[in-house]
N, C-alpha and C. Protein backbone atom coordinates (compact mmCIF):
# COMPACT_ATOMS: atom_id res chain seq x y z
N UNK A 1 95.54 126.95 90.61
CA UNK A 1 94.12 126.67 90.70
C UNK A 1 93.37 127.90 91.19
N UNK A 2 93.81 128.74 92.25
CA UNK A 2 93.50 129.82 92.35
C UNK A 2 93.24 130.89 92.07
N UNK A 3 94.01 130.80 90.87
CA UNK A 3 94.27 131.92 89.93
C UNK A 3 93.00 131.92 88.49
N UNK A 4 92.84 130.26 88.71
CA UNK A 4 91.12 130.31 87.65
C UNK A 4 90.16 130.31 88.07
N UNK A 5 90.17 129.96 89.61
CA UNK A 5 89.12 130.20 90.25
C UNK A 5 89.01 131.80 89.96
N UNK A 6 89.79 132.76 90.00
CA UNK A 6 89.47 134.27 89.89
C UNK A 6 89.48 134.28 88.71
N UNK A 7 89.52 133.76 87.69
CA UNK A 7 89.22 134.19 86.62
C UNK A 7 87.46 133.42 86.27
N UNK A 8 87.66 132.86 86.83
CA UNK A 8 86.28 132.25 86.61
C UNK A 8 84.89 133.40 87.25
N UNK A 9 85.60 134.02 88.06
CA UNK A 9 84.60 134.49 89.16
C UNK A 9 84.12 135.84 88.38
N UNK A 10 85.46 136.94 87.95
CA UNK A 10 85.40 137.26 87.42
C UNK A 10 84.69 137.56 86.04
N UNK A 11 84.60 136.77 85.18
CA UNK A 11 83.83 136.37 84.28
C UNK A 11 82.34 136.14 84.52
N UNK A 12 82.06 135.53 85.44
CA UNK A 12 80.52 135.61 86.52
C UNK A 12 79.87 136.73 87.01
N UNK A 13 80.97 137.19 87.04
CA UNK A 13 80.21 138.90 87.74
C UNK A 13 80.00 139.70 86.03
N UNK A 14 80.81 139.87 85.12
CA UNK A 14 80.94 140.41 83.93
C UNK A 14 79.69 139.91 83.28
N UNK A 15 79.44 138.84 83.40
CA UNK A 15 77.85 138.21 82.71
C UNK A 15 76.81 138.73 83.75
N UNK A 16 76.86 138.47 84.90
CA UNK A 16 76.03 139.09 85.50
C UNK A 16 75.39 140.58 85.32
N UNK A 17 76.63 141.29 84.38
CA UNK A 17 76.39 142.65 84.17
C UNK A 17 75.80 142.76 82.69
N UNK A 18 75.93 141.85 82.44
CA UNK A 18 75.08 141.88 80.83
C UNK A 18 73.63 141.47 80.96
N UNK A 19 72.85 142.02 79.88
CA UNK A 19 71.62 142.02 79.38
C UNK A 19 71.29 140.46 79.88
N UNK A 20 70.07 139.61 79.15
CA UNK A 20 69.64 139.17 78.73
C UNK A 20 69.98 138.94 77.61
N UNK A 21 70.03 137.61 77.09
CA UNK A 21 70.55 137.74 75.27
C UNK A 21 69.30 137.81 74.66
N UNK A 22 69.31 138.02 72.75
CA UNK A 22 67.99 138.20 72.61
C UNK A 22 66.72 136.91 72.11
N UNK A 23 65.85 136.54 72.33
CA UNK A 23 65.78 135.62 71.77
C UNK A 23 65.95 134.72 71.23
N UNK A 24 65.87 135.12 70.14
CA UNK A 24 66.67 134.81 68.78
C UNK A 24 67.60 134.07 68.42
N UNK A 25 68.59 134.50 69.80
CA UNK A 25 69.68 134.35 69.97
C UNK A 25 69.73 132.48 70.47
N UNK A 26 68.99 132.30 71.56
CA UNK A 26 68.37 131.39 72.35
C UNK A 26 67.84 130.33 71.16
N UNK A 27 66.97 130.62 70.56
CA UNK A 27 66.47 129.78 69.43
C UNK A 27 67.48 129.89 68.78
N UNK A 28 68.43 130.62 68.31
CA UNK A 28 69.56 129.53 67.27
C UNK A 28 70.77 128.80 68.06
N UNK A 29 70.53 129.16 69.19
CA UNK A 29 71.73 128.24 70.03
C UNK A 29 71.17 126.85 69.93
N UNK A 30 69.86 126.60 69.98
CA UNK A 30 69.16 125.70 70.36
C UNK A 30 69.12 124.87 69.24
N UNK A 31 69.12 125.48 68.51
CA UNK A 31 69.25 124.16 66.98
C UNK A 31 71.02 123.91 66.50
N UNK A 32 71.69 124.22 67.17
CA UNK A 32 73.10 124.03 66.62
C UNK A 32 72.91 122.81 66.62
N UNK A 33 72.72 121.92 67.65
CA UNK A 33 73.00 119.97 67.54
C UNK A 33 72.18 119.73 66.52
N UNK A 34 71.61 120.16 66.13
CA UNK A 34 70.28 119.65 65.07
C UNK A 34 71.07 119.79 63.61
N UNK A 35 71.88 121.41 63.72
CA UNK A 35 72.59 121.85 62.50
C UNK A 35 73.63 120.91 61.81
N UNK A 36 74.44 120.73 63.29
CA UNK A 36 75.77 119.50 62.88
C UNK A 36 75.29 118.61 62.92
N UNK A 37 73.94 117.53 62.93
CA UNK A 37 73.89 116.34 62.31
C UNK A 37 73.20 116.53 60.96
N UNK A 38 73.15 117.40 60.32
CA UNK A 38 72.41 118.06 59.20
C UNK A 38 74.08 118.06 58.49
N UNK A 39 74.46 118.88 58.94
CA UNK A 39 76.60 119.14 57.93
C UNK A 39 77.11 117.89 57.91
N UNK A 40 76.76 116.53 58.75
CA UNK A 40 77.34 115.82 58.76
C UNK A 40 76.82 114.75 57.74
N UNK A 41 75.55 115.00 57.66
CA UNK A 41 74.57 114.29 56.41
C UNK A 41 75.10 114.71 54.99
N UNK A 42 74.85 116.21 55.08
CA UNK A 42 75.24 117.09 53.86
C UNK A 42 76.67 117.19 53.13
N UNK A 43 77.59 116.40 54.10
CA UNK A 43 79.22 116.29 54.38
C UNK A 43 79.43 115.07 53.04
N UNK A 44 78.17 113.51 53.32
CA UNK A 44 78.30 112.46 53.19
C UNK A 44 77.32 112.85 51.29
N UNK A 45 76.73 113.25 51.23
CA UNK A 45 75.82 113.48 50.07
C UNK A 45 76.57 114.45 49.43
N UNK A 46 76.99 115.44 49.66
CA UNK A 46 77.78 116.25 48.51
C UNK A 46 79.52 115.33 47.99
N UNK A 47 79.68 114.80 48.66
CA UNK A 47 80.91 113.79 48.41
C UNK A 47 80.40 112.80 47.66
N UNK A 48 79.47 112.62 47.20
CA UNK A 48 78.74 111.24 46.30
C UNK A 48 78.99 112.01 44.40
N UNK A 49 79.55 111.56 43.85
CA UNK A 49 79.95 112.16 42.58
C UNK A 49 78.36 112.21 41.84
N UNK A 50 77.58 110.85 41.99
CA UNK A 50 76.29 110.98 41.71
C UNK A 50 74.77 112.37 41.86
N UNK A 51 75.48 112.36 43.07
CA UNK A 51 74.72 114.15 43.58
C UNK A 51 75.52 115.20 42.85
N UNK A 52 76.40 115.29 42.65
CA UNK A 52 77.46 116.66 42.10
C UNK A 52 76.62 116.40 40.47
N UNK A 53 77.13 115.50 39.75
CA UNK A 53 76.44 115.37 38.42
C UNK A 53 74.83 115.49 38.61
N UNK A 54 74.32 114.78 38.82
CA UNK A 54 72.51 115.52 38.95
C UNK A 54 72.48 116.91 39.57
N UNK A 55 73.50 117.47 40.50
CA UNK A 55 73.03 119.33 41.14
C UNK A 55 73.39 119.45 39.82
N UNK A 56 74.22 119.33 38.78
CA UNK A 56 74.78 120.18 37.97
C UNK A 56 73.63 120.23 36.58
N UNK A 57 73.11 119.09 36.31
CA UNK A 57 71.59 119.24 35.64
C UNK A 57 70.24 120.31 35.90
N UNK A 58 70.17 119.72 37.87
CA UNK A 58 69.36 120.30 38.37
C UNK A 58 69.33 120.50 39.66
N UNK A 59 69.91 121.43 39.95
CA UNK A 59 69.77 121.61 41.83
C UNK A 59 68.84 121.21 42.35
N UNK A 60 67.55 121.99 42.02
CA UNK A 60 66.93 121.53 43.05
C UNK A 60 66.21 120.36 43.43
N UNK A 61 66.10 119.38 42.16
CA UNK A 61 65.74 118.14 41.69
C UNK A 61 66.76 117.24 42.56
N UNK A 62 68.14 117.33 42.25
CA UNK A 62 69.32 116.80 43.30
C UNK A 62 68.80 116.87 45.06
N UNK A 63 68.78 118.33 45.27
CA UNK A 63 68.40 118.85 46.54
C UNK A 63 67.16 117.53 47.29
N UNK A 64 66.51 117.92 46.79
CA UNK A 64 65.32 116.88 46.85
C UNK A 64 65.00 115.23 47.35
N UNK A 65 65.84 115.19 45.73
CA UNK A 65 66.17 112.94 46.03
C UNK A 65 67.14 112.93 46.94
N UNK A 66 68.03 113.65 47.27
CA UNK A 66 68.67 113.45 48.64
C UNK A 66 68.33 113.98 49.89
N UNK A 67 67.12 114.81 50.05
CA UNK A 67 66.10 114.90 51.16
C UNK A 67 66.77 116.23 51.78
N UNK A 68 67.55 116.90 51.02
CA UNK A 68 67.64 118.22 50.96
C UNK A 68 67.17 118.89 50.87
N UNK A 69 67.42 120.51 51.93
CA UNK A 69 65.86 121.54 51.47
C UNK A 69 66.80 122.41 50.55
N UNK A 70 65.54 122.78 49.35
CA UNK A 70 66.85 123.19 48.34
C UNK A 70 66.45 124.93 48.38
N UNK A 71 67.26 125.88 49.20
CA UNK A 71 66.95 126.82 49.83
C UNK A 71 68.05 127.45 48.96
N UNK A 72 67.85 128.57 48.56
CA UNK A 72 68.99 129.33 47.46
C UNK A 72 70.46 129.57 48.04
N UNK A 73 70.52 129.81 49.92
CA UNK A 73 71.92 129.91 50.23
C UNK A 73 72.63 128.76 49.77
N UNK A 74 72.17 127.66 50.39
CA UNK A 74 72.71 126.15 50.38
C UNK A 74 73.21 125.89 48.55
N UNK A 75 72.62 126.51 47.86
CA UNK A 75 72.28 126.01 46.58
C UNK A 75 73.86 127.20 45.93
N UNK A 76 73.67 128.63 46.73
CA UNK A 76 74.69 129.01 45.94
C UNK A 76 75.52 128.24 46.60
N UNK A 77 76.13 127.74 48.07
CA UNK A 77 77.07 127.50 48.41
C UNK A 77 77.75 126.47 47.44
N UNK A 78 76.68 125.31 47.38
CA UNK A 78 76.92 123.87 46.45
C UNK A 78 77.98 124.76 45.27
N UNK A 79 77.06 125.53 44.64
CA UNK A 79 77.64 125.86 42.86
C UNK A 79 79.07 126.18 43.26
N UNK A 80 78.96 127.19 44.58
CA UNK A 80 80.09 127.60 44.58
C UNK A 80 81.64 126.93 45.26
N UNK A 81 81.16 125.52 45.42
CA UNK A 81 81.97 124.68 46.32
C UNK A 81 82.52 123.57 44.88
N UNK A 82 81.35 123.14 43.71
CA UNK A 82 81.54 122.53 42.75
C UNK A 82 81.95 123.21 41.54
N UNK A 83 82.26 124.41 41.59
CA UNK A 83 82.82 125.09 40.42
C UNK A 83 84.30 124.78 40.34
């Protein structure tokens, strides 16, 4: 127990010696819970054979009726997950 207590402490002083993180940084930590109930939506809708056949007509039309933002990363990922 002692031995993580010094490692713990350790580690405390090492942050202590660092910056500030940057912003940025702060605002995307901050939406991670937001992100994974978003992958977990997006998990349940790309597994629907119905969405795979309509992206493959029309992405962003698909994107859409399933309340998807149809943003070009997301869109190559799809092609490139359904190829």
């Amino acid at each position: 127990m002692s031995e993580r207590l010094d490692d713990d402490e350790r580690l405390i002083e090492a942050l202590r010696l660092t910056g500030d993180p940057p912003q940025a940084w702060i605002e995307a930590a901050a939406l991670i819970p937001l992100t994974l109930g978003d992958l977990a939506s997006l998990e349940c809708v790309v597994a629907s054979e119905e969405f795979r056949s309509r992206f493959r007509e029309s992405p962003e039309s698909a994107m859409a009726d399933a309340g998807l933002p149809a943003n070009p990363a997301l869109i190559a990922a799809l092609r490139a997950e359904f190829a």
